[in-house]
N, C-alpha and C. Protein backbone atom coordinates (compact mmCIF):
# COMPACT_ATOMS: atom_id res chain seq x y z
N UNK A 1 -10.52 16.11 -46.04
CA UNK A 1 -10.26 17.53 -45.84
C UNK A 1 -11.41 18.12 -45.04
N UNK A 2 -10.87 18.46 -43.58
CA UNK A 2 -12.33 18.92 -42.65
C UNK A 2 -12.46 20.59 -43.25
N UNK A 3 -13.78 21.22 -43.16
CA UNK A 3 -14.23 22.28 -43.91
C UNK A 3 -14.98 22.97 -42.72
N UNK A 4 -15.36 24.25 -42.87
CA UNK A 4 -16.10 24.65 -41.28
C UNK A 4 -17.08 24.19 -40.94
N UNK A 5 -17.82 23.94 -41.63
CA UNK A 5 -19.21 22.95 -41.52
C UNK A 5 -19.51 21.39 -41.24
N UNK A 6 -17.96 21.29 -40.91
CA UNK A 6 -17.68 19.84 -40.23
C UNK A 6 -17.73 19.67 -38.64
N UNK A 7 -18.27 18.60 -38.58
CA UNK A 7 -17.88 18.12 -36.86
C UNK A 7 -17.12 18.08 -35.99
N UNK A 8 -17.11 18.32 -35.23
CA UNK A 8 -15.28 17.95 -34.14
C UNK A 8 -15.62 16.49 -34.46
N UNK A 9 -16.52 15.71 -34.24
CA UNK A 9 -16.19 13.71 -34.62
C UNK A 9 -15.70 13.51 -36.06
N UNK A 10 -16.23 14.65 -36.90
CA UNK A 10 -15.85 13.59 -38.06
C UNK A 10 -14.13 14.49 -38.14
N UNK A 11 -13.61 15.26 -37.55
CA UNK A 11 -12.31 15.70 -37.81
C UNK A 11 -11.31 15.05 -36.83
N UNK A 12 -11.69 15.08 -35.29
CA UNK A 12 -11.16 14.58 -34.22
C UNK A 12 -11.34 12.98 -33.39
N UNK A 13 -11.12 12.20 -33.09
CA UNK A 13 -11.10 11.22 -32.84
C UNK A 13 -10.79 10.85 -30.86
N UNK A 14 -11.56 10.07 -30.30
CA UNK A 14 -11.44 9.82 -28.98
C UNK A 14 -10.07 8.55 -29.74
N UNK A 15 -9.14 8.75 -29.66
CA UNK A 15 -7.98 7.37 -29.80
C UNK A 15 -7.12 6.88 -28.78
N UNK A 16 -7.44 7.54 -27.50
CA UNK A 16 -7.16 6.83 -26.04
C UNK A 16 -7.57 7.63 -25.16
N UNK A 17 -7.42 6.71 -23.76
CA UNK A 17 -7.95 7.04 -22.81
C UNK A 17 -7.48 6.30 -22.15
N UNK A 18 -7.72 7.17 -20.42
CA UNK A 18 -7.35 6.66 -18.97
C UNK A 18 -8.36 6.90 -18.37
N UNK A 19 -8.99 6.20 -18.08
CA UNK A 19 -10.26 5.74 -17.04
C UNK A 19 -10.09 6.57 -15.77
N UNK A 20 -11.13 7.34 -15.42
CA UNK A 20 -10.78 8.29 -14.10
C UNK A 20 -10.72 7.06 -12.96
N UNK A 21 -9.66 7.23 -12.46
CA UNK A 21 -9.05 6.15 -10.78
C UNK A 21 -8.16 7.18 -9.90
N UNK A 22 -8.38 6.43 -9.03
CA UNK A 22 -7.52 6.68 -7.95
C UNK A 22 -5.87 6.25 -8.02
N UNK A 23 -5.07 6.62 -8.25
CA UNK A 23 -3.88 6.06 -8.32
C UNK A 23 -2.73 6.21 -6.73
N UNK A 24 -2.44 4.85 -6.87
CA UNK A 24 -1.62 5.20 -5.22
C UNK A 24 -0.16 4.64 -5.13
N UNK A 25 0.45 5.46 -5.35
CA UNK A 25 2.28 5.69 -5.32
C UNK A 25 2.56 4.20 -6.57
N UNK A 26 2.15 4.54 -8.01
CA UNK A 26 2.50 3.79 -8.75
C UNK A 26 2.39 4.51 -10.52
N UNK A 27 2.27 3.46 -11.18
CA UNK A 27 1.76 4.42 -12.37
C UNK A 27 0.86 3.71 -13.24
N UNK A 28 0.12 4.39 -14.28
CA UNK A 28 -1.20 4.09 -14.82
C UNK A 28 -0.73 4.47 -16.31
N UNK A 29 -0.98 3.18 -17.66
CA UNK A 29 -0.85 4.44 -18.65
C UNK A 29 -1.98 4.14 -19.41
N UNK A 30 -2.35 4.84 -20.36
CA UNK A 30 -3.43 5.51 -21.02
C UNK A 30 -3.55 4.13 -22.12
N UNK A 31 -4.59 3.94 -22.74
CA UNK A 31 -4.57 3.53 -24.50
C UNK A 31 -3.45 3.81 -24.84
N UNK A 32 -2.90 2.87 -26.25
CA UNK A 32 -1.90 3.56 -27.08
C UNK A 32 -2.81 3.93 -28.65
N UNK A 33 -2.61 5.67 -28.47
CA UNK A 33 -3.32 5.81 -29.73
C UNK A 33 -2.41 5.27 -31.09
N UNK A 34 -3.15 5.49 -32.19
CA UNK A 34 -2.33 4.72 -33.50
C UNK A 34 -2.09 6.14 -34.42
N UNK A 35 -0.57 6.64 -34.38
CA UNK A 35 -0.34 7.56 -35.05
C UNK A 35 -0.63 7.33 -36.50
N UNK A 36 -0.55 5.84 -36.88
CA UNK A 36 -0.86 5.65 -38.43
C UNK A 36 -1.95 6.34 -39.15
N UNK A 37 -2.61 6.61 -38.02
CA UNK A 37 -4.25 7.01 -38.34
C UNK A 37 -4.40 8.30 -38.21
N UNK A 38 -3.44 8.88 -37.57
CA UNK A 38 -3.99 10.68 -37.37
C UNK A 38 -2.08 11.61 -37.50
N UNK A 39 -2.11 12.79 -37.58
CA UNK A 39 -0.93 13.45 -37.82
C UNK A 39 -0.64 13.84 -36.73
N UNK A 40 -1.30 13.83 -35.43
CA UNK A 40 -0.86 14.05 -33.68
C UNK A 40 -1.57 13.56 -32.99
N UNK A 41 -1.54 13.58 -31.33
CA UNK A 41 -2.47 12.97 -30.60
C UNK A 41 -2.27 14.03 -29.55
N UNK A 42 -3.23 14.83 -28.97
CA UNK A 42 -3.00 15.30 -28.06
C UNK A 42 -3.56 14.87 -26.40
N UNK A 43 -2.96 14.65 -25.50
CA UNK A 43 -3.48 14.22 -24.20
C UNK A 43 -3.98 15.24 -23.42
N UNK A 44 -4.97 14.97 -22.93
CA UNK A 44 -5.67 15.85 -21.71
C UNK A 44 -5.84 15.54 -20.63
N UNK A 45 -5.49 15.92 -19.46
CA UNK A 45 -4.83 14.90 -18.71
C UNK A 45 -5.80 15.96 -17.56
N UNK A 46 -6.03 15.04 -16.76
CA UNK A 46 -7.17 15.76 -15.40
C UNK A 46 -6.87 14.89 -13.80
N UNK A 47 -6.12 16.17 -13.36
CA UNK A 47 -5.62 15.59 -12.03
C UNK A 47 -6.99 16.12 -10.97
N UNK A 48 -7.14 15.04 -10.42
CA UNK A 48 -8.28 15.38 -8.81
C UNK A 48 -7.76 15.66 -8.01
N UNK A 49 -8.18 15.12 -7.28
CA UNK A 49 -7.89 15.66 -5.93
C UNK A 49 -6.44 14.64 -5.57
N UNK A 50 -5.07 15.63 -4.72
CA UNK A 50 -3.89 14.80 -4.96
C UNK A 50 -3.90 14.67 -2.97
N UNK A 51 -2.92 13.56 -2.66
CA UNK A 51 -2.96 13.60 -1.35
C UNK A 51 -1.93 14.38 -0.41
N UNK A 52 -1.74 15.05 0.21
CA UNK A 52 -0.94 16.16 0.47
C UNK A 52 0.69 15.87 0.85
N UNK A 53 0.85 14.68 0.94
CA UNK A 53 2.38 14.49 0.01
C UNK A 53 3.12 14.17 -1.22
N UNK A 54 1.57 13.55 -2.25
CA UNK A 54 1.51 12.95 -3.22
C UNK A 54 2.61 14.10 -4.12
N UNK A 55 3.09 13.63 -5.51
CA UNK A 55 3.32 13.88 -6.83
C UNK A 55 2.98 13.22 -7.74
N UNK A 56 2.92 14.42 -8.90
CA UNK A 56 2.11 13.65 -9.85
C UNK A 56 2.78 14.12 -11.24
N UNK A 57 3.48 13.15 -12.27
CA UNK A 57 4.43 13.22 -13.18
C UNK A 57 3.79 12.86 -14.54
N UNK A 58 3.28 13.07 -15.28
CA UNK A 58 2.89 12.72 -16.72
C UNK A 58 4.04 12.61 -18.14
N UNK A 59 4.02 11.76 -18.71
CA UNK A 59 4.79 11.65 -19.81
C UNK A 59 4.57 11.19 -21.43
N UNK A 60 4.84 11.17 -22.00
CA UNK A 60 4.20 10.18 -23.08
C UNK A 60 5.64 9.36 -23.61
N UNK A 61 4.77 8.14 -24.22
CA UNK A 61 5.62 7.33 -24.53
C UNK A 61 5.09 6.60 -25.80
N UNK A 62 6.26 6.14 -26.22
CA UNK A 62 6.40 5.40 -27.39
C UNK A 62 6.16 4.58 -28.08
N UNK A 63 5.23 3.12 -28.96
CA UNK A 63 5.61 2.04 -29.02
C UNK A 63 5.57 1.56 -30.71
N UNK A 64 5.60 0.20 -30.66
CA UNK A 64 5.64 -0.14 -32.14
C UNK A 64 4.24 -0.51 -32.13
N UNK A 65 3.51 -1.28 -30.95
CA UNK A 65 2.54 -1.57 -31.56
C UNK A 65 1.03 -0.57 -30.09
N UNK A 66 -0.17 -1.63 -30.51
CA UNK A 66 -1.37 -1.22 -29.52
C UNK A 66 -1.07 -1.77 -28.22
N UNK A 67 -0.38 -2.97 -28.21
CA UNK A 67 -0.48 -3.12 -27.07
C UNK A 67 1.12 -2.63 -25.69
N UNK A 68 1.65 -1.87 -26.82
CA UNK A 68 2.92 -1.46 -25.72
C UNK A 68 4.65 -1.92 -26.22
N UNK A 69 4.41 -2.71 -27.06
CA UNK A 69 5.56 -3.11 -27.65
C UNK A 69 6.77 -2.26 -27.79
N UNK A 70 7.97 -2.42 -27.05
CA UNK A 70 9.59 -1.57 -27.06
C UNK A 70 8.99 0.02 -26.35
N UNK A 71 7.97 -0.05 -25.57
CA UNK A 71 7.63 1.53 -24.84
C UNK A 71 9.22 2.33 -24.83
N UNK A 72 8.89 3.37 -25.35
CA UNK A 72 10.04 4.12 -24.42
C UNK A 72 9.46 5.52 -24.32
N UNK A 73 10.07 6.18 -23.57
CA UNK A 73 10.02 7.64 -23.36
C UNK A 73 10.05 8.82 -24.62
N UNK A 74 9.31 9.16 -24.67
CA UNK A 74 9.32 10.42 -25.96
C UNK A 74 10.19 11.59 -25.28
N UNK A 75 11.20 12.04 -25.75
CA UNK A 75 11.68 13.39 -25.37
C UNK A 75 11.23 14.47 -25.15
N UNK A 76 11.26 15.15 -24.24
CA UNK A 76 10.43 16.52 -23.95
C UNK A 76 9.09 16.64 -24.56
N UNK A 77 8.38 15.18 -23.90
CA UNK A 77 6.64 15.15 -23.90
C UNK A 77 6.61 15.04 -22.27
N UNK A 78 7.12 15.62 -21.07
CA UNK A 78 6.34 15.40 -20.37
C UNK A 78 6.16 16.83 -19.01
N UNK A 79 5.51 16.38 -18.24
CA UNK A 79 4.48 18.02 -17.51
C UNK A 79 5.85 18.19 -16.60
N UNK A 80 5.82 19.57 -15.65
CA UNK A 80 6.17 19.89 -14.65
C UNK A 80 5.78 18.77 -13.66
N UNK A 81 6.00 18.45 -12.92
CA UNK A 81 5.45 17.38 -11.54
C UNK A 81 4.43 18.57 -11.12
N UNK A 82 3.56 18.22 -10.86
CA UNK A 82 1.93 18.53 -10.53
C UNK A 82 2.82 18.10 -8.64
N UNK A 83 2.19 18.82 -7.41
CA UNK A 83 2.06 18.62 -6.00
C UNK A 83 0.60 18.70 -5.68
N UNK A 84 0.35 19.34 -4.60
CA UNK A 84 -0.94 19.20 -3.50
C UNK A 84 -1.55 20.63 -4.18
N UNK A 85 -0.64 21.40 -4.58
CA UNK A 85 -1.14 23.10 -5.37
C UNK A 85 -1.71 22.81 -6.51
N UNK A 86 -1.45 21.49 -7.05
CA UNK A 86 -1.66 21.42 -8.59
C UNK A 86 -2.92 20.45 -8.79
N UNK A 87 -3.55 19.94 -7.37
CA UNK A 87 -4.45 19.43 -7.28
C UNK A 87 -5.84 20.11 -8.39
N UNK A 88 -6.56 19.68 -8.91
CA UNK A 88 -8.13 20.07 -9.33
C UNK A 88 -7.85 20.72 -11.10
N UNK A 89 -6.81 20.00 -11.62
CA UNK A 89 -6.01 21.06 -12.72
C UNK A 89 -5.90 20.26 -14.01
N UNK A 90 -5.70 20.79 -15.46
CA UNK A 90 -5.47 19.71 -16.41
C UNK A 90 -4.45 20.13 -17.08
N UNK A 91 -3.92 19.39 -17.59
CA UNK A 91 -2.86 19.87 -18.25
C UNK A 91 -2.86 18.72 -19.81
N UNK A 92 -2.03 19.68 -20.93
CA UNK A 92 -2.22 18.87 -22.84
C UNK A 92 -0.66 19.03 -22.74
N UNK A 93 -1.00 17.68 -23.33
CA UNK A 93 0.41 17.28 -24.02
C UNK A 93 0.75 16.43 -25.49
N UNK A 94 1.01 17.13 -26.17
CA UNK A 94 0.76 16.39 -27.40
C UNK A 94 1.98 15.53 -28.51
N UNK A 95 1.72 15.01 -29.15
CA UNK A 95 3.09 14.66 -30.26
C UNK A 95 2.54 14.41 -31.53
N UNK A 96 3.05 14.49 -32.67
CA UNK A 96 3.56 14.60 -33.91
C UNK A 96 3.88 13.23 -34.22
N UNK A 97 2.68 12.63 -35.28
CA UNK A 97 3.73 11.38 -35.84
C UNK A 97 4.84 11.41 -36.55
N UNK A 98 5.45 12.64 -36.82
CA UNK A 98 6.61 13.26 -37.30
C UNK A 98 7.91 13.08 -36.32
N UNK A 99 7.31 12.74 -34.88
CA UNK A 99 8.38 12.57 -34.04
C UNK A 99 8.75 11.69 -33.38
N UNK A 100 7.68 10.30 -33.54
CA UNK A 100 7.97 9.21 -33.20
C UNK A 100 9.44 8.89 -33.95
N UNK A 101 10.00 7.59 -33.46
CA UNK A 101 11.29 6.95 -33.71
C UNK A 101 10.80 6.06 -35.15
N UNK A 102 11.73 5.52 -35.58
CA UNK A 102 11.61 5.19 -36.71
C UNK A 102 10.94 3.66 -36.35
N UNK A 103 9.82 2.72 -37.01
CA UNK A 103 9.38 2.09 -36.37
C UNK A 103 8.08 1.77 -35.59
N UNK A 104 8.05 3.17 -34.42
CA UNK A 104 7.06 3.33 -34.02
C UNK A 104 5.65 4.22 -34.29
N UNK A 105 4.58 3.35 -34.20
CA UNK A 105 3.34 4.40 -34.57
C UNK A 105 2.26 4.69 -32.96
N UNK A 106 2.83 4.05 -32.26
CA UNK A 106 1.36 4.48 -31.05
C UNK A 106 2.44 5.40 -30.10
N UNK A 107 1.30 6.06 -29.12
CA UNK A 107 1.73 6.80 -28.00
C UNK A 107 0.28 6.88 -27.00
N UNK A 108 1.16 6.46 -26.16
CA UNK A 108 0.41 6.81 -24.61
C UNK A 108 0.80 7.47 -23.74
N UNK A 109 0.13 8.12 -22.96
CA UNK A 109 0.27 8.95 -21.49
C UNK A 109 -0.05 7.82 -20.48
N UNK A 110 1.81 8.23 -19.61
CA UNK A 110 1.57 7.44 -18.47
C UNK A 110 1.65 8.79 -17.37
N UNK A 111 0.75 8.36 -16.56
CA UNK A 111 0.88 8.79 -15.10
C UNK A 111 1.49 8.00 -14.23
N UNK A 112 2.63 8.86 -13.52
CA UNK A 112 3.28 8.37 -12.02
C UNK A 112 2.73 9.36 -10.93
N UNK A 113 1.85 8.26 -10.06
CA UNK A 113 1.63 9.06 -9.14
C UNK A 113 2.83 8.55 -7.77
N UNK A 114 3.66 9.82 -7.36
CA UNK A 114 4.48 9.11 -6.02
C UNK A 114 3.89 9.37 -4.64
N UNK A 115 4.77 8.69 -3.98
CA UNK A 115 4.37 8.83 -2.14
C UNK A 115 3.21 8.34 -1.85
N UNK A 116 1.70 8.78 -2.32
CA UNK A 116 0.45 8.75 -1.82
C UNK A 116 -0.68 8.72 -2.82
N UNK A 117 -1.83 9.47 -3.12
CA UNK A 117 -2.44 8.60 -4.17
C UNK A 117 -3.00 10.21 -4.67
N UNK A 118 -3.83 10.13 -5.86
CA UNK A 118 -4.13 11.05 -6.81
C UNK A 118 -5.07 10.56 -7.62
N UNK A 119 -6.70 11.49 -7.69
CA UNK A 119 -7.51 10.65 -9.03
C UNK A 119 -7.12 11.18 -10.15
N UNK A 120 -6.53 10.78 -11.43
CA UNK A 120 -6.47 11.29 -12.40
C UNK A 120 -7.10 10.47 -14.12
N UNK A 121 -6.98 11.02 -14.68
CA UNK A 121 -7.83 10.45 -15.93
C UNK A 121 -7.22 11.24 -17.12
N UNK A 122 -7.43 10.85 -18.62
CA UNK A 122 -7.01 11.31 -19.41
C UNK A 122 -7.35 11.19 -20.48
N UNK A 123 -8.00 11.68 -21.62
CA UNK A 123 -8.42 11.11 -22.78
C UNK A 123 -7.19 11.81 -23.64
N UNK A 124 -7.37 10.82 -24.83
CA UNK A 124 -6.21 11.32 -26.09
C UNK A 124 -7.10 11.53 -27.40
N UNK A 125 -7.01 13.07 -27.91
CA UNK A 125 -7.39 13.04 -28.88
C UNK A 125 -6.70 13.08 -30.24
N UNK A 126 -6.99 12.11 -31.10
CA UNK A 126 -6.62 12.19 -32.33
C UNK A 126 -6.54 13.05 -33.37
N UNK A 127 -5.68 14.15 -34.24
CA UNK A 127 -6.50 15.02 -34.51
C UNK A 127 -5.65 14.71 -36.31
N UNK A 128 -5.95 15.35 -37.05
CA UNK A 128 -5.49 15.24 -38.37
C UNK A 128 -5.70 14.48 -38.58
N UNK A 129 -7.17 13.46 -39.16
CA UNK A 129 -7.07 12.17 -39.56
C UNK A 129 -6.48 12.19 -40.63
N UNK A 130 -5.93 10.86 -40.97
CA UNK A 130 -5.52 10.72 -42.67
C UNK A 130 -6.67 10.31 -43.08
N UNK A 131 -7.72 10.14 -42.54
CA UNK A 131 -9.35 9.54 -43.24
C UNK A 131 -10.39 9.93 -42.77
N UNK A 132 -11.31 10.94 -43.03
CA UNK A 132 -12.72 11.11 -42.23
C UNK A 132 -13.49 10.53 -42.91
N UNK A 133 -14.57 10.36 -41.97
CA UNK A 133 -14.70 10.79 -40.38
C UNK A 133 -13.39 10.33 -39.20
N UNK A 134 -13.03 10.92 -38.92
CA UNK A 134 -12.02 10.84 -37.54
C UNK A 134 -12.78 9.85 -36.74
N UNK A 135 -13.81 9.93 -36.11
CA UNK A 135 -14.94 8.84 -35.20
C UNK A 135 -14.82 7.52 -35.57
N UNK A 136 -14.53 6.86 -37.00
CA UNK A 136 -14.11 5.71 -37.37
C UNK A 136 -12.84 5.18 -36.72
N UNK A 137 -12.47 6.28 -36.02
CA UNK A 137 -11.02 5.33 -35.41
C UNK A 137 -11.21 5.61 -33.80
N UNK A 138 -12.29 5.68 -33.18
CA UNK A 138 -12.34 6.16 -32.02
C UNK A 138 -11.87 4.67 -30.90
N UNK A 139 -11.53 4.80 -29.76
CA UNK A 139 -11.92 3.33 -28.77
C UNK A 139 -13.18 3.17 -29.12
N UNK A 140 -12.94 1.99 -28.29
CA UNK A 140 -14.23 1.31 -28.32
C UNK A 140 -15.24 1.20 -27.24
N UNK A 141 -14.70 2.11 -26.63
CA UNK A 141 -15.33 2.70 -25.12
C UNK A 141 -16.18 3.98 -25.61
N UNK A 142 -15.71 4.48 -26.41
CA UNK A 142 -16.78 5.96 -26.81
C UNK A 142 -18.09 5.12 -27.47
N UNK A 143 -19.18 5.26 -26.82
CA UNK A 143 -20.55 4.59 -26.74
C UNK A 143 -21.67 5.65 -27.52
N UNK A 144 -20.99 7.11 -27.39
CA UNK A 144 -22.23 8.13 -28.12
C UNK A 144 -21.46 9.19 -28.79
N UNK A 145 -22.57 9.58 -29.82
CA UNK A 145 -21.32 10.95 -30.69
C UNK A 145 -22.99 11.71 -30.85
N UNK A 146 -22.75 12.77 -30.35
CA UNK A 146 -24.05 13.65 -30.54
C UNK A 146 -23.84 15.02 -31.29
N UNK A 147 -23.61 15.63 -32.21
CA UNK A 147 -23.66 16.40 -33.60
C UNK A 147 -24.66 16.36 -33.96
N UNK A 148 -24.43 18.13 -35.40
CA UNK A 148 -25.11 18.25 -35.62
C UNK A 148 -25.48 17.60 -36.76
C-alpha cells in the first residue's frame, strides 16, 4: 500500500521499454511488460524527428507470455497516426490487466513507422504493483534509482 511519503520506484516500475532508434518504413515493439505484477502499464511513447512523408502509428498489444507468445492487438489501445506535424511530441497509452483476454498477462507498444523513417522510443511504466517496492520488477536495463 504506497502512502505519500513513498517513492515513485517503490510504487512505479520501469517494466518496458523501446530503445530510442531510428525506425525506417517498418515496425519496432517495446518489452512485454508482465501485467501479473502490476494493475496497468502505461506507455510513453516519444516521437523525434519524423521524415516528411513518414507516418507514425502506435498500438499495444497482447501476449501470453515475455517473449510475445499469440501477440494480438488490444482494442482501442492505439494513437491517432502521428505525420511530419506530429514530429518532436509524446503521446500515453495505457491498459488495465482487467482488459487483457483471458490467458494473457504481458503488453507491449509497437511502433509502425510507414513510407520513411522516424526516431522514436518508449518506456512502459508499471503502476499498481501487487508488491512493493514496484523497482523489484523493473528491466534489467534500468541501471540507477536515485530517491529520497
Amino acid at each position: 500500500m504506497s502512502t505519500p511519503n513513498s517513492t515513485f520506484s517503490q510504487r512505479v516500475a520501469v517494466a518496458a521499454a523501446l530503445d530510442p532508434q531510428s525506425v525506417d518504413n517498418t515496425n519496432v515493439t517495446s518489452d512485454w511488460a508482465n501485467l501479473s505484477k502490476f494493475g496497468r502499464v502505461a506507455f510513453v511513447v516519444n516521437v523525434g524527428a519524423i521524415a516528411a512523408t513518414s507516418t507514425v502509428d502506435v498500438a499495444l498489444y497482447e501476449a501470453t507470455s515475455n517473449a510475445g507468445a499469440g501477440a494480438q492487438a488490444l482494442t482501442g489501445k492505439a494513437i491517432t497516426q502521428l505525420v511530419t506535424a506530429g514530429a518532436n511530441q509524446q503521446a500515453v497509452i495505457e491498459a488495465r490487466a482487467d482488459e487483457l483476454s483471458d490467458g494473457f498477462t504481458h503488453v507491449a507498444c509497437r511502433v509502425t513507422v510507414g513510407v520513411s523513417t522516424a526516431v522514436v522510443s518508449a518506456v512502459g511504466l508499471g503502476i499498481d504493483a501487487r508488491a512493493e517496492p514496484a523497482s523489484d520488477n523493473d528491466i534489467a536495463s534500468v541501471v540507477q534509482i536515485v530517491a529520497d
